[in-house]
N, C-alpha and C. Protein backbone atom coordinates (compact mmCIF):
# COMPACT_ATOMS: atom_id res chain seq x y z
N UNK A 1 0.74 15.32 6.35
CA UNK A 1 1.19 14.11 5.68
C UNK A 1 2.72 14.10 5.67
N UNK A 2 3.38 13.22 5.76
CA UNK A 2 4.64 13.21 6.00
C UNK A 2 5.32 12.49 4.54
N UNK A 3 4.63 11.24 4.36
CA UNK A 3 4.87 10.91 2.96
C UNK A 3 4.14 9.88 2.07
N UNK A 4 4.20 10.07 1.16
CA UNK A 4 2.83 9.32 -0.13
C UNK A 4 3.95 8.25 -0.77
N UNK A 5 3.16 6.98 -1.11
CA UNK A 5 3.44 5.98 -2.01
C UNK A 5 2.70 6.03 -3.05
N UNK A 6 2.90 5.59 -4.34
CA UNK A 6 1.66 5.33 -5.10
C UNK A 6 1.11 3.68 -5.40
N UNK A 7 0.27 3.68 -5.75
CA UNK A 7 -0.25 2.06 -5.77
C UNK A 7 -1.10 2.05 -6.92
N UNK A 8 -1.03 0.90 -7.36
CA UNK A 8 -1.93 0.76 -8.92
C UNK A 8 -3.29 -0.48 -8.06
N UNK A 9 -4.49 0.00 -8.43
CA UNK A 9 -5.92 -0.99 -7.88
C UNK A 9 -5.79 -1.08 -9.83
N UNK A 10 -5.81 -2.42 -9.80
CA UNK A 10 -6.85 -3.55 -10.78
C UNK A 10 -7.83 -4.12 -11.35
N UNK A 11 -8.32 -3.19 -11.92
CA UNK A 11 -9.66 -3.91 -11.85
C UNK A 11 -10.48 -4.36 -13.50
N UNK A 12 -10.72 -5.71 -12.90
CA UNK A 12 -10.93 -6.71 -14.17
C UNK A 12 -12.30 -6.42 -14.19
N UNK A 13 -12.98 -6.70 -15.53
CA UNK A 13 -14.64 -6.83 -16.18
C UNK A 13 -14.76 -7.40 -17.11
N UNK A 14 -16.06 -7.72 -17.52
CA UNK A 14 -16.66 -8.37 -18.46
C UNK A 14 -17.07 -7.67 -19.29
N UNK A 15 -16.64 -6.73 -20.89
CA UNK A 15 -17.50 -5.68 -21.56
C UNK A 15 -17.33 -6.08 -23.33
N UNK A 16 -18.62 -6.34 -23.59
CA UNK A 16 -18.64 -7.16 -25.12
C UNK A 16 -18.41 -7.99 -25.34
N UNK A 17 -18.32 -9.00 -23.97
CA UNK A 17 -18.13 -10.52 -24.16
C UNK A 17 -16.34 -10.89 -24.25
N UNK A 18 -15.83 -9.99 -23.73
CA UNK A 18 -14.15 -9.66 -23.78
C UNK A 18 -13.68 -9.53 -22.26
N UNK A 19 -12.93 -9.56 -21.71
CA UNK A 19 -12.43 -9.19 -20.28
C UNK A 19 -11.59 -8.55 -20.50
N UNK A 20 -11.75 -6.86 -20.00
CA UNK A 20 -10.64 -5.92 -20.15
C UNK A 20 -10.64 -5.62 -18.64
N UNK A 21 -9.11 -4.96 -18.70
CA UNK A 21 -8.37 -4.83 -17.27
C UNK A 21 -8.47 -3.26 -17.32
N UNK A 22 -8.47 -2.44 -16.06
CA UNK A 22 -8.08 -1.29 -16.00
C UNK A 22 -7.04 -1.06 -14.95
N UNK A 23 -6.44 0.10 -15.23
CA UNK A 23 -5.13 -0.34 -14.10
C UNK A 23 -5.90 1.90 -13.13
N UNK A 24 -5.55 2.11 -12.38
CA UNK A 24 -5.89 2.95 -11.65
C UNK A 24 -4.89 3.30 -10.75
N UNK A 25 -4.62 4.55 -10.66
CA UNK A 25 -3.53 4.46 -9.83
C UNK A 25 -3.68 5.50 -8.36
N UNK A 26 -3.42 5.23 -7.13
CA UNK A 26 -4.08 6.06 -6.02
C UNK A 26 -2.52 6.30 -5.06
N UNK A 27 -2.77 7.15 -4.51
CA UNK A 27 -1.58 7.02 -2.77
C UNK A 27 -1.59 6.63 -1.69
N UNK A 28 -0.92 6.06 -1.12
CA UNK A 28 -1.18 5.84 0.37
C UNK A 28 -0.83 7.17 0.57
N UNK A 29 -0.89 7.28 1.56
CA UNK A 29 -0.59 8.93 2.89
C UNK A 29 -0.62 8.23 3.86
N UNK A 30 0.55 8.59 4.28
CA UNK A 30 1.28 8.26 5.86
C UNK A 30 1.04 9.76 6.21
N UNK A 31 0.13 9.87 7.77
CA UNK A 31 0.44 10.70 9.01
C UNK A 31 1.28 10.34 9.78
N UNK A 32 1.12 10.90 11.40
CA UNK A 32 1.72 10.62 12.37
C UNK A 32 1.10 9.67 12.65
N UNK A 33 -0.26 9.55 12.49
CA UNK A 33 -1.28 8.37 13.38
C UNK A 33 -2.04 7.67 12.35
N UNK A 34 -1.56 7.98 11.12
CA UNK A 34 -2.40 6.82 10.54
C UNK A 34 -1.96 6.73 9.20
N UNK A 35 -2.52 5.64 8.47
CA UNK A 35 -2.06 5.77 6.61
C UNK A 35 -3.33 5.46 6.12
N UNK A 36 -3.77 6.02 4.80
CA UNK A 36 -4.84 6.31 4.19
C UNK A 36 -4.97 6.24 3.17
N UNK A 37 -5.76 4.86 2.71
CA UNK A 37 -5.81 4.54 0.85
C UNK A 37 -7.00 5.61 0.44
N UNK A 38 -7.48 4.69 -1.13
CA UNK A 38 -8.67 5.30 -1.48
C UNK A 38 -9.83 4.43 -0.84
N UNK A 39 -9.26 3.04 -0.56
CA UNK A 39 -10.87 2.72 0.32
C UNK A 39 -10.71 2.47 1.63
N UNK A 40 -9.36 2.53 2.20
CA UNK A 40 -8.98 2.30 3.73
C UNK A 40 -8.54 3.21 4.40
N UNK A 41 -8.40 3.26 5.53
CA UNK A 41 -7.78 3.95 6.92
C UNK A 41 -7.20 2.68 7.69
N UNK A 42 -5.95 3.04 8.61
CA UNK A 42 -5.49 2.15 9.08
C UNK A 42 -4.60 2.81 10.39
N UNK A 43 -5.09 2.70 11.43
CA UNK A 43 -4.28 3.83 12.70
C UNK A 43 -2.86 2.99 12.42
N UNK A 44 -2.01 3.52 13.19
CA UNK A 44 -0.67 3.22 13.23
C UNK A 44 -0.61 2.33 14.29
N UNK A 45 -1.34 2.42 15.21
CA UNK A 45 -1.58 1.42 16.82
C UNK A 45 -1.74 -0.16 16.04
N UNK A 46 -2.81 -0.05 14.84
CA UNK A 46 -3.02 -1.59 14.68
C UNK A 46 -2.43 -1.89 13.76
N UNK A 47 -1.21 -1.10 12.80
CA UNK A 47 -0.51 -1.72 11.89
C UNK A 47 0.94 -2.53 12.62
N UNK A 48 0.96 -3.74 12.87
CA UNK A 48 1.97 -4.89 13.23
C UNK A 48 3.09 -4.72 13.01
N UNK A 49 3.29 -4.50 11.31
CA UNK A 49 4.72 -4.72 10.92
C UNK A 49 4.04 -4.54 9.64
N UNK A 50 5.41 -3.61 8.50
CA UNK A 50 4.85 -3.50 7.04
C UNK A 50 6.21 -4.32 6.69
N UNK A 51 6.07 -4.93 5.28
CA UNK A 51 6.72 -5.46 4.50
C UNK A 51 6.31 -5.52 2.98
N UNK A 52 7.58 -5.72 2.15
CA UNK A 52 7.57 -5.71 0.73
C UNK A 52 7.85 -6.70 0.18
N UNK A 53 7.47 -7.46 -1.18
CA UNK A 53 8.24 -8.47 -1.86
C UNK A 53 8.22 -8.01 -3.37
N UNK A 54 8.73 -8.01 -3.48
CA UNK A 54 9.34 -7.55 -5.62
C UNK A 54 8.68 -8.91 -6.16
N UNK A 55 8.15 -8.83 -7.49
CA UNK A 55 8.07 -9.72 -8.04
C UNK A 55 8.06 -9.67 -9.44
N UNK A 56 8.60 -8.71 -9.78
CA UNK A 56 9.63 -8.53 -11.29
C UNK A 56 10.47 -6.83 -10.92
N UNK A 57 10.89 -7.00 -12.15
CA UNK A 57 12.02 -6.00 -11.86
C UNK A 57 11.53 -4.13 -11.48
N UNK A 58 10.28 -4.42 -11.93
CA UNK A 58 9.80 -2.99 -11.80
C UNK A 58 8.48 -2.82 -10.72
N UNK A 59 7.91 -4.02 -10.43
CA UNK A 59 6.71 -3.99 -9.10
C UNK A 59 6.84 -5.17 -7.85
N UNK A 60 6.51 -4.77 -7.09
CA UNK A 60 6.05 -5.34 -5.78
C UNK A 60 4.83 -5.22 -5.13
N UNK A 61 4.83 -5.86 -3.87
CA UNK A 61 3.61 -5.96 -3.46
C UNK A 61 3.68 -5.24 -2.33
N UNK A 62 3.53 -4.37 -1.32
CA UNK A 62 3.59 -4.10 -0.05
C UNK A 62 2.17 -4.77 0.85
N UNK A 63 2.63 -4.84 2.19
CA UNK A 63 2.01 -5.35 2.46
C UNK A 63 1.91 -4.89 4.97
N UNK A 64 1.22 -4.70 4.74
CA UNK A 64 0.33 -4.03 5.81
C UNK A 64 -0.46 -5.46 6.63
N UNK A 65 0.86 -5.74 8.02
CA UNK A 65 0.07 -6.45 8.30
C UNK A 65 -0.43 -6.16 9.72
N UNK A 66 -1.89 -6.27 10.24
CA UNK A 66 -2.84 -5.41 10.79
C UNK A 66 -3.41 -6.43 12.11
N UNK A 67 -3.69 -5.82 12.82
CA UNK A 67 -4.63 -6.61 13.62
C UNK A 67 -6.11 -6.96 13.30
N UNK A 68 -6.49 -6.44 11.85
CA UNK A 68 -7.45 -6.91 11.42
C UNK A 68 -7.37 -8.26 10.15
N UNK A 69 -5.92 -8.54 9.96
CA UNK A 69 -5.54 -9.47 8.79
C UNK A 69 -4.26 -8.22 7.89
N UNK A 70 -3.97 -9.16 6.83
CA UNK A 70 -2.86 -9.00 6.12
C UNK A 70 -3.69 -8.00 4.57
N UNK A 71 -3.34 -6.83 4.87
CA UNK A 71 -3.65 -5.79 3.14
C UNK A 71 -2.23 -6.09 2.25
N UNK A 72 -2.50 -6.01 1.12
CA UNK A 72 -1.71 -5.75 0.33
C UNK A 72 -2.10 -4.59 -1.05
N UNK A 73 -0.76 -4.21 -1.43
CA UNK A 73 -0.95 -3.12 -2.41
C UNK A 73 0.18 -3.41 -3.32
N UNK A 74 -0.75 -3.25 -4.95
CA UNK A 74 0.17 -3.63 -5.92
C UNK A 74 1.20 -2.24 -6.53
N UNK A 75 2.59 -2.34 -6.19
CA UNK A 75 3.43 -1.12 -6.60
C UNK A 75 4.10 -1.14 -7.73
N UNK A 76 4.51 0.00 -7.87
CA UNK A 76 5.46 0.10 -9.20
C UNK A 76 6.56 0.80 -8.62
N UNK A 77 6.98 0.94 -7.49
CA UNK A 77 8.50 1.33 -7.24
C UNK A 77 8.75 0.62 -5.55
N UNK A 78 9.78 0.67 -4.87
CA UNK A 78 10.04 0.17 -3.98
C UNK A 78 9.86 1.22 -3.03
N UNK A 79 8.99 0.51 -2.03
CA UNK A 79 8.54 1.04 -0.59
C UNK A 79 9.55 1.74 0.37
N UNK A 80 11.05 1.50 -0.08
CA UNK A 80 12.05 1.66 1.18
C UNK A 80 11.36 2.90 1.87
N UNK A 81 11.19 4.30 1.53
CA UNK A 81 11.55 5.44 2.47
C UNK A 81 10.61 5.35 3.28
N UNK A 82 9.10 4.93 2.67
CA UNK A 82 8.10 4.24 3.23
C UNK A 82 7.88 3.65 4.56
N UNK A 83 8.68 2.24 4.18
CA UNK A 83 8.72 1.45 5.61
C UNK A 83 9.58 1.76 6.34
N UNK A 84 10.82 2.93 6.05
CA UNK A 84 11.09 3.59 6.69
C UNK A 84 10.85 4.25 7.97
N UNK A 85 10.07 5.54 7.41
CA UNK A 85 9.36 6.40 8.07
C UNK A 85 8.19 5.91 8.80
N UNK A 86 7.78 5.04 8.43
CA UNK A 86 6.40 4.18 9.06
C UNK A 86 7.23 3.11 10.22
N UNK A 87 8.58 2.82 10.60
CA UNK A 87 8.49 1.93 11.49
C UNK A 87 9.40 2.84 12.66
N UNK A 88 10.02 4.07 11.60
CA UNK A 88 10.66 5.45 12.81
C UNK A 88 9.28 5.61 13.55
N UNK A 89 8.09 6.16 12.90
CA UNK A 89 7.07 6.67 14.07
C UNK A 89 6.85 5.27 15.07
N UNK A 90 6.89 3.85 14.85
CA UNK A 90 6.23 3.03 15.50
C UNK A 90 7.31 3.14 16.71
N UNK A 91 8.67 3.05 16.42
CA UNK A 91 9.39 3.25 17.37
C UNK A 91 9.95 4.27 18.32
N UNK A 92 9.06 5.24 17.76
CA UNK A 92 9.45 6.84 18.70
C UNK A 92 10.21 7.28 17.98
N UNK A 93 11.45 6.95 17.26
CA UNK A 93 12.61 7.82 16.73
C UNK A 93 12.32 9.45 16.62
């Protein structure tokens, strides 16, 4: 593994007639050849181009866009070293 992000999954329910949220928090893992959630795999061949957008002062969204469609992941810090290191391997560096 070369380097980990963390990501918060969301997840809303229905319990006592109330809707409570849970927040969960997992890593991506970047290899050489691939990056790896808790429910995805994604080779490096079919990831396009990654990108980020902030949308308050402390989270963003990253976003993985694929030859299978557009993933996104909800963050709590900024992706830089990330999309970094993920667009050095795409380019050989």
């Amino acid at each position: 593994m070369l380097i980990s992000q963390q990501y918060i999954i969301i997840e809303r329910f229905i319990k006592d007639n109330c809707q409570r949220t849970v927040e969960l928090r997992s890593e991506l893992k970047l290899y050489h050849d691939r990056i790896v959630s808790k429910s995805e795999h994604f080779l490096l061949a079919d990831i396009l181009d990654m990108s980020y957008k902030p949308f308050s002062s402390e989270q963003c969204l990253l976003y993985f866009h694929t030859v299978r469609g557009v993933y996104s992941f909800h963050l709590t810090s900024k992706p830089i070293h990330f999309i970094k290191i993920f667009r050095e391997l795409k380019t050989g560096e």
